[in-house]
N, C-alpha and C. Protein backbone atom coordinates (compact mmCIF):
# COMPACT_ATOMS: atom_id res chain seq x y z
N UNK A 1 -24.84 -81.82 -14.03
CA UNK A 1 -24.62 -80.47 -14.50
C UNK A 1 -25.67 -79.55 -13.88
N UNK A 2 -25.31 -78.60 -12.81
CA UNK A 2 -26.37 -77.61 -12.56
C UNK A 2 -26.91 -76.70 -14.00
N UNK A 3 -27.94 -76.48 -13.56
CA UNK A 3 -28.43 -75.09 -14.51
C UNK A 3 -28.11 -73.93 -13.84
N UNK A 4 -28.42 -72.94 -14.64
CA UNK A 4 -27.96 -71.50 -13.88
C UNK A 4 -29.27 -71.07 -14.02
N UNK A 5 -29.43 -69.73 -12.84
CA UNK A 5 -31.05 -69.64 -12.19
C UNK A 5 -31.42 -68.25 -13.63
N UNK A 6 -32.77 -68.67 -13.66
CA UNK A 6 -33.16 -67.64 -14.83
C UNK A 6 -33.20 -66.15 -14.04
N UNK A 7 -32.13 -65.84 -14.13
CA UNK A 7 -32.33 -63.93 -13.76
C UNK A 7 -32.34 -63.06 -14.45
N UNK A 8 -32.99 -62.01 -14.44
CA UNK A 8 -32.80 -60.92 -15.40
C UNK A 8 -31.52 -60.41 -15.16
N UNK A 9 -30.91 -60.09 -16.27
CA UNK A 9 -29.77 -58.59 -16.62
C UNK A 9 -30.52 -57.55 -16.17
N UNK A 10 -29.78 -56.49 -15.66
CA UNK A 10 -30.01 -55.15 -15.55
C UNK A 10 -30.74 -54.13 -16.55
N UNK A 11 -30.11 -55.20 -17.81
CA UNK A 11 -30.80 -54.72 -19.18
C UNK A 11 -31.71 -54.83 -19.78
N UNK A 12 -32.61 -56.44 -19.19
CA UNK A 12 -33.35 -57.14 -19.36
C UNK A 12 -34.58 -56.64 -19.38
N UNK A 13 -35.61 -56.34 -20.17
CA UNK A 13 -36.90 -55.68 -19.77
C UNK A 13 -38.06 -57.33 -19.16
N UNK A 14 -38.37 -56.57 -18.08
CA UNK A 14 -39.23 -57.85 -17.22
C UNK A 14 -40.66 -57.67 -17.75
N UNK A 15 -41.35 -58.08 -17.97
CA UNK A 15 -42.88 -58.02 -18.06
C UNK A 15 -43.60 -59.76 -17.75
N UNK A 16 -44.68 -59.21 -17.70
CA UNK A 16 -46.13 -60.25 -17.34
C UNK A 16 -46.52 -60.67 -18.39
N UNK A 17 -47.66 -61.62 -18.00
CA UNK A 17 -47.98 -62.31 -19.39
C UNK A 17 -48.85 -61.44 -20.17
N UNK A 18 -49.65 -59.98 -19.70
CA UNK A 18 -50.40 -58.96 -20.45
C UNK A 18 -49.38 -57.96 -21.18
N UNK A 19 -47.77 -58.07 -20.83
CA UNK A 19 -46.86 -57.42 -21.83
C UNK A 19 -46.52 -56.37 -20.76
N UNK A 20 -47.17 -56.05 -19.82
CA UNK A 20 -46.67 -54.45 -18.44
C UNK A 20 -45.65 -55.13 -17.97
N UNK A 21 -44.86 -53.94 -17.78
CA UNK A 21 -43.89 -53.87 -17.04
C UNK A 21 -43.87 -54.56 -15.68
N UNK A 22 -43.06 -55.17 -15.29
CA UNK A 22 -43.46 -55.64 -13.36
C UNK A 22 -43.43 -54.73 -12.75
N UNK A 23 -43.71 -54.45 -11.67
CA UNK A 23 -43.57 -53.81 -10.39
C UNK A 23 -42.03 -53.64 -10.19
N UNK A 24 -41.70 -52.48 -9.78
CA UNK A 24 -40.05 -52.53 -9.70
C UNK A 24 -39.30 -52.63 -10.85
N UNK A 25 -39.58 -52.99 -11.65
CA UNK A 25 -38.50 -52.89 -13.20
C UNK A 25 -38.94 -51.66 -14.14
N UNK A 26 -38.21 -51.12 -14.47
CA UNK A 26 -38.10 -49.65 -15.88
C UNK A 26 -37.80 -50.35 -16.79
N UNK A 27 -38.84 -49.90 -17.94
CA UNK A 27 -38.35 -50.01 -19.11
C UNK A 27 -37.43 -49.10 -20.09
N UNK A 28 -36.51 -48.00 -18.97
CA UNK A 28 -35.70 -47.03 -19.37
C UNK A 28 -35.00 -47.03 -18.13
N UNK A 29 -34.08 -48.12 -17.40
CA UNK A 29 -33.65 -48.02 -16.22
C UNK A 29 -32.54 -46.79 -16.11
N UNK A 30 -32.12 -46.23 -17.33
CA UNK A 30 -30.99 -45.56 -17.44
C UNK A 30 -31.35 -44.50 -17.46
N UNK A 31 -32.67 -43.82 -18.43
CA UNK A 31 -33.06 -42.99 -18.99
C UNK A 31 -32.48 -42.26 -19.70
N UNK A 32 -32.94 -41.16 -20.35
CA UNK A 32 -32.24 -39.65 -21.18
C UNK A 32 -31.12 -39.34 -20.14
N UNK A 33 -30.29 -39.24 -21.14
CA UNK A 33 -29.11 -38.33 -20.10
C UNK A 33 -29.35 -37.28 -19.92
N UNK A 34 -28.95 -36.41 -18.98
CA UNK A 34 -29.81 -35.26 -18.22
C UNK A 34 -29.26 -34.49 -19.15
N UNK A 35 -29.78 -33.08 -19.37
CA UNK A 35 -29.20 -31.98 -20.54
C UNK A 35 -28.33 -32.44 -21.76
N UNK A 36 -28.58 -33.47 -22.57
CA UNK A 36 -28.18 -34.02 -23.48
C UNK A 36 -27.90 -32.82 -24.70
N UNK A 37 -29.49 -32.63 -24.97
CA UNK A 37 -29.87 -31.57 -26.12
C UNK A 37 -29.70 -30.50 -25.80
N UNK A 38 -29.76 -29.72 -24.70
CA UNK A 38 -28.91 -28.25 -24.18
C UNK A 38 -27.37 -28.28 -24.16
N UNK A 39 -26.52 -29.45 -23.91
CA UNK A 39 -25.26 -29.53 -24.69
C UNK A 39 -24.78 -29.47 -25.70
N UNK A 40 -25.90 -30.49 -27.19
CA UNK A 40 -25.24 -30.19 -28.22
C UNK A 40 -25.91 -28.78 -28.53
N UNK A 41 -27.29 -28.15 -28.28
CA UNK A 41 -27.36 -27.17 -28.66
C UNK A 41 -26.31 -25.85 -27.99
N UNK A 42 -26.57 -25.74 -27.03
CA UNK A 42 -25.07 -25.18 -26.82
C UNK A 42 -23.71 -24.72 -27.79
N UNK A 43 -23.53 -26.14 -27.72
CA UNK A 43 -22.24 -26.39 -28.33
C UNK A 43 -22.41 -25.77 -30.27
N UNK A 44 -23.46 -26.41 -30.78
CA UNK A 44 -23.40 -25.44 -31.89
C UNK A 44 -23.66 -24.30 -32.07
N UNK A 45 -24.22 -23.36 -31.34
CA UNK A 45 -24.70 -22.44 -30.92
C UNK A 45 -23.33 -21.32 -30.74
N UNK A 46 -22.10 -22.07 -30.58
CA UNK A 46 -20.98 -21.58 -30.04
C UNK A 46 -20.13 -21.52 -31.98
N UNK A 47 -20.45 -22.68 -32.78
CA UNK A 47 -19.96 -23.01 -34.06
C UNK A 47 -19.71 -21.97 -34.36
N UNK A 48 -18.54 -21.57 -35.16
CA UNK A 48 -18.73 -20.30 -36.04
C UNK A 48 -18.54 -20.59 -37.75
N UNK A 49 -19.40 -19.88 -38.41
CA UNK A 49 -19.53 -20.41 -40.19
C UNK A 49 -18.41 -19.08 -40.83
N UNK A 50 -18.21 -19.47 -42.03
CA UNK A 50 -17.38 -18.29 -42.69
C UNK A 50 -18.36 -17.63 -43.49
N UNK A 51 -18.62 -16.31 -43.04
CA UNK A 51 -19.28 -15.76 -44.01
C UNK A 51 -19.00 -14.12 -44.63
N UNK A 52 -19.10 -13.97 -46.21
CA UNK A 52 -18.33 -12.79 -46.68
C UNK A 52 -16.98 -12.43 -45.71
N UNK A 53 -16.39 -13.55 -45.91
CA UNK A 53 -14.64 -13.12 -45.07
C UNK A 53 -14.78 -12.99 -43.49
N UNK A 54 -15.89 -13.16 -42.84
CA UNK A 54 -15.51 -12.78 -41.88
C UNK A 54 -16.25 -14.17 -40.79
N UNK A 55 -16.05 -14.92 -40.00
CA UNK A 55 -16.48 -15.65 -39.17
C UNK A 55 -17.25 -15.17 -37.84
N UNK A 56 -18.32 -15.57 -37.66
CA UNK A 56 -19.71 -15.53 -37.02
C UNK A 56 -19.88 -16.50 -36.40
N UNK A 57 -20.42 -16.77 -35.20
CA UNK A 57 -21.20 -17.96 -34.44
C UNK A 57 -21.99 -17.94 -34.81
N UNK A 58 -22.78 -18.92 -34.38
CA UNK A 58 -23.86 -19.25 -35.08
C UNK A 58 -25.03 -18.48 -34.04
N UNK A 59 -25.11 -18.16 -32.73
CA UNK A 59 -25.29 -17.42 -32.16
C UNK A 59 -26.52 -16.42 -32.61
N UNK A 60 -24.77 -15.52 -32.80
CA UNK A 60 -25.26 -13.83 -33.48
C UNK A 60 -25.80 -13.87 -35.24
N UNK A 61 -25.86 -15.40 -35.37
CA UNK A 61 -26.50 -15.15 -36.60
C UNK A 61 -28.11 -15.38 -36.84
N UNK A 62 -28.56 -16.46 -35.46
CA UNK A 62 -29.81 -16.47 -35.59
C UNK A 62 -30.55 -15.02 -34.91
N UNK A 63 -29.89 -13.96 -33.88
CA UNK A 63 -30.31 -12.94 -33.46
C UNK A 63 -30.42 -11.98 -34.33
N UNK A 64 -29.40 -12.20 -35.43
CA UNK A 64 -29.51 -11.13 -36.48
C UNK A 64 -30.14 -11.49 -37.63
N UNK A 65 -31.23 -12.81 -37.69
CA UNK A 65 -31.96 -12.91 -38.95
C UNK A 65 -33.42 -12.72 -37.67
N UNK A 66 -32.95 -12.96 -36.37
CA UNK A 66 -34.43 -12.34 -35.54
C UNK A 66 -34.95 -10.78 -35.88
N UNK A 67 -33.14 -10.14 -35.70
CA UNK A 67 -33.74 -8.93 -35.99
C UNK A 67 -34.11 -8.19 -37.15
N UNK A 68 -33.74 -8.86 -38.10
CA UNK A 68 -33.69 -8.53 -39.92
C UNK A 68 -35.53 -8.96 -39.80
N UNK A 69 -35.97 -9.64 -39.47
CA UNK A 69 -37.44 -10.18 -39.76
C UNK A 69 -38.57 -9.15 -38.78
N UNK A 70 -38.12 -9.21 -37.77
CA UNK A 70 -38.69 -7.99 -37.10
C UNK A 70 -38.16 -6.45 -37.78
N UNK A 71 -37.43 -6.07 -38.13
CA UNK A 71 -37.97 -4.90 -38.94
C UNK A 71 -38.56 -5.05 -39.70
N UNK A 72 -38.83 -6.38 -40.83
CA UNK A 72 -39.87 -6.27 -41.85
C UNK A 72 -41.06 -6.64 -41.80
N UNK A 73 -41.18 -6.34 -39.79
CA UNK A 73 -42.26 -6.39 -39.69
C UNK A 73 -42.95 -8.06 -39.03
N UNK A 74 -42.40 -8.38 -38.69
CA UNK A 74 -42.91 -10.16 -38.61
C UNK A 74 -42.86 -9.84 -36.73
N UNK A 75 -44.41 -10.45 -36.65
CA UNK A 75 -44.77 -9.93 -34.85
C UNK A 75 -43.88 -11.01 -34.58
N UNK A 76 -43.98 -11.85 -34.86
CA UNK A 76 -43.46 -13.33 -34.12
C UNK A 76 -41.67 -12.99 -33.55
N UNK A 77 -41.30 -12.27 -34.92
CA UNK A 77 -40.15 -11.76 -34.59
C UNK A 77 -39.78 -11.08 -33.43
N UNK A 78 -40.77 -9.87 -33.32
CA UNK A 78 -40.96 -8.57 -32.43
C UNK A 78 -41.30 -9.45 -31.34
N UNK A 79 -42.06 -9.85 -30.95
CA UNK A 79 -42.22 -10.97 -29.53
C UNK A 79 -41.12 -12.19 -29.31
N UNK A 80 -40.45 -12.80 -29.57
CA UNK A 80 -39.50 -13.39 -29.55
C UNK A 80 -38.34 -12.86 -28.46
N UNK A 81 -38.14 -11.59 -29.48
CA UNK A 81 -37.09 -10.38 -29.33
C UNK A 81 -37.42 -9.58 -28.21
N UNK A 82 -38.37 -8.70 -27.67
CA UNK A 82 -38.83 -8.66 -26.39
C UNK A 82 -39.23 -9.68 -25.70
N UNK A 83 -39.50 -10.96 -25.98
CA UNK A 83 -39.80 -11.66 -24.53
C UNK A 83 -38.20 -11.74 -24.07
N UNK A 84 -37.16 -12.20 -24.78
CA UNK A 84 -36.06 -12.22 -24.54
C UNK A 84 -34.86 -11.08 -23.16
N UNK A 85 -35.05 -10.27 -24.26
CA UNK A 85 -34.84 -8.98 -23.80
C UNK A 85 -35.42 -8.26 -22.38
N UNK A 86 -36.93 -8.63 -22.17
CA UNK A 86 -37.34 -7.82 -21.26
C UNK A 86 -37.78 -9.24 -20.03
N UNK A 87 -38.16 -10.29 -20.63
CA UNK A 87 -39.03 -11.10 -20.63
C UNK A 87 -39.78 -11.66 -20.44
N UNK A 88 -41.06 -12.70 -20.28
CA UNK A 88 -42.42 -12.72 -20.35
C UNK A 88 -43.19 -12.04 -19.78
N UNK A 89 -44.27 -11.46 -20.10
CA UNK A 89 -45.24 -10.85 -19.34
C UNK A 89 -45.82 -11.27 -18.61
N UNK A 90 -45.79 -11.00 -17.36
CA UNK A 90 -47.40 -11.65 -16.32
C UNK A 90 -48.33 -11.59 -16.40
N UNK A 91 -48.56 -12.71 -17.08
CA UNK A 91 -50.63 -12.75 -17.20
C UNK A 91 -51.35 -12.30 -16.15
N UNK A 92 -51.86 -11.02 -16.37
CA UNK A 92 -53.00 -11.17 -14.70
C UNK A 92 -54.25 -11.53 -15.60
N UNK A 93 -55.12 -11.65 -14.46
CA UNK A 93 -56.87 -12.31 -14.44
C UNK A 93 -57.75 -11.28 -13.67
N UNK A 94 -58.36 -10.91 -14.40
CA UNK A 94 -59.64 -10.30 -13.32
C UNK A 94 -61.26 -10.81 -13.25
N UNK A 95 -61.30 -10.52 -12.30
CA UNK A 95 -62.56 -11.30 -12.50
C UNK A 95 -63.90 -10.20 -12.85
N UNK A 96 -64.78 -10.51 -13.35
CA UNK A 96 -65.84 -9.74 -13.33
C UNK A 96 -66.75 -9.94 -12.65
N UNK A 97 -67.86 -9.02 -11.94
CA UNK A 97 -68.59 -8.92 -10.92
C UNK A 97 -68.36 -9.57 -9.81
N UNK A 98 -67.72 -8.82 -9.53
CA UNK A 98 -67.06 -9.24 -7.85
C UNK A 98 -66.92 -8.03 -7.12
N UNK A 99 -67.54 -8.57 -5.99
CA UNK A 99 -67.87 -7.56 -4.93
C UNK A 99 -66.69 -6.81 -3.97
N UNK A 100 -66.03 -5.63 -3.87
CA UNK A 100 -64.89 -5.76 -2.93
C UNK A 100 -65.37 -5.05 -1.97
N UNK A 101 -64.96 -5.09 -0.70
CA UNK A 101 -64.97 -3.98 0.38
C UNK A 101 -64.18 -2.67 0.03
N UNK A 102 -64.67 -1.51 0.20
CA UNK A 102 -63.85 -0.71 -0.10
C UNK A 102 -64.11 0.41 1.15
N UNK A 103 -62.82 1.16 1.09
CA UNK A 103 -61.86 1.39 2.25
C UNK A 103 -61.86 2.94 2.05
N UNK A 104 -62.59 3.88 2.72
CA UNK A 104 -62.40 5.44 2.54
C UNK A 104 -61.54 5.80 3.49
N UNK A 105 -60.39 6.31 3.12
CA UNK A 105 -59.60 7.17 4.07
C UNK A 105 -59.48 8.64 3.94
N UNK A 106 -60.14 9.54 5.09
CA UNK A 106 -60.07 10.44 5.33
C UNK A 106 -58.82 11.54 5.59
């Protein structure tokens, strides 16, 4: 009766006798599926709930408790809502004491 040769499955996680991974083998050969969580978020994002008779996505309902909180004032709100809108600001840097050439034009 032959034996059959000890090979790994594809599925198989390989390691050494310190427990690491081998050389050449993943211990996630498949990995995360790419945009997994931007799909389902997406996708509920699109949901619409019944509310006082009238149906809403879910959408325009988190923009409109953004904007209900920013009028009463909540910065987090107000920055949210302009980074969105306009969006992020460019950090500049300046430096202090630094020498420049400067340039008179006549």
């Amino acid at each position: 009766m032959k034996k059959k040769k000890n090979t790994p499955s594809k599925h198989e996680v390989i390691r050494n006798e310190k427990g690491q991974y081998m050389k050449g083998y993943s211990g996630n050969a498949g990995g995360r599926p790419k945009n997994i969580l931007t799909k389902i978020l997406k996708e509920k994002m699109l949901e619409e709930v019944l509310i006082e008779d009238q149906w809403i996505n879910t959408a325009d309902l988190i923009v409109d408790q953004a904007i209900q909180l920013a009028l009463e004032g909540d910065i987090r709100a107000i920055k949210w809502i302009f980074e969105r809108v306009e969006g992020r600001p460019i950090l500049m840097r300046f430096e202090e004491n630094v020498e420049h050439d400067v340039l008179i034009i006549e």
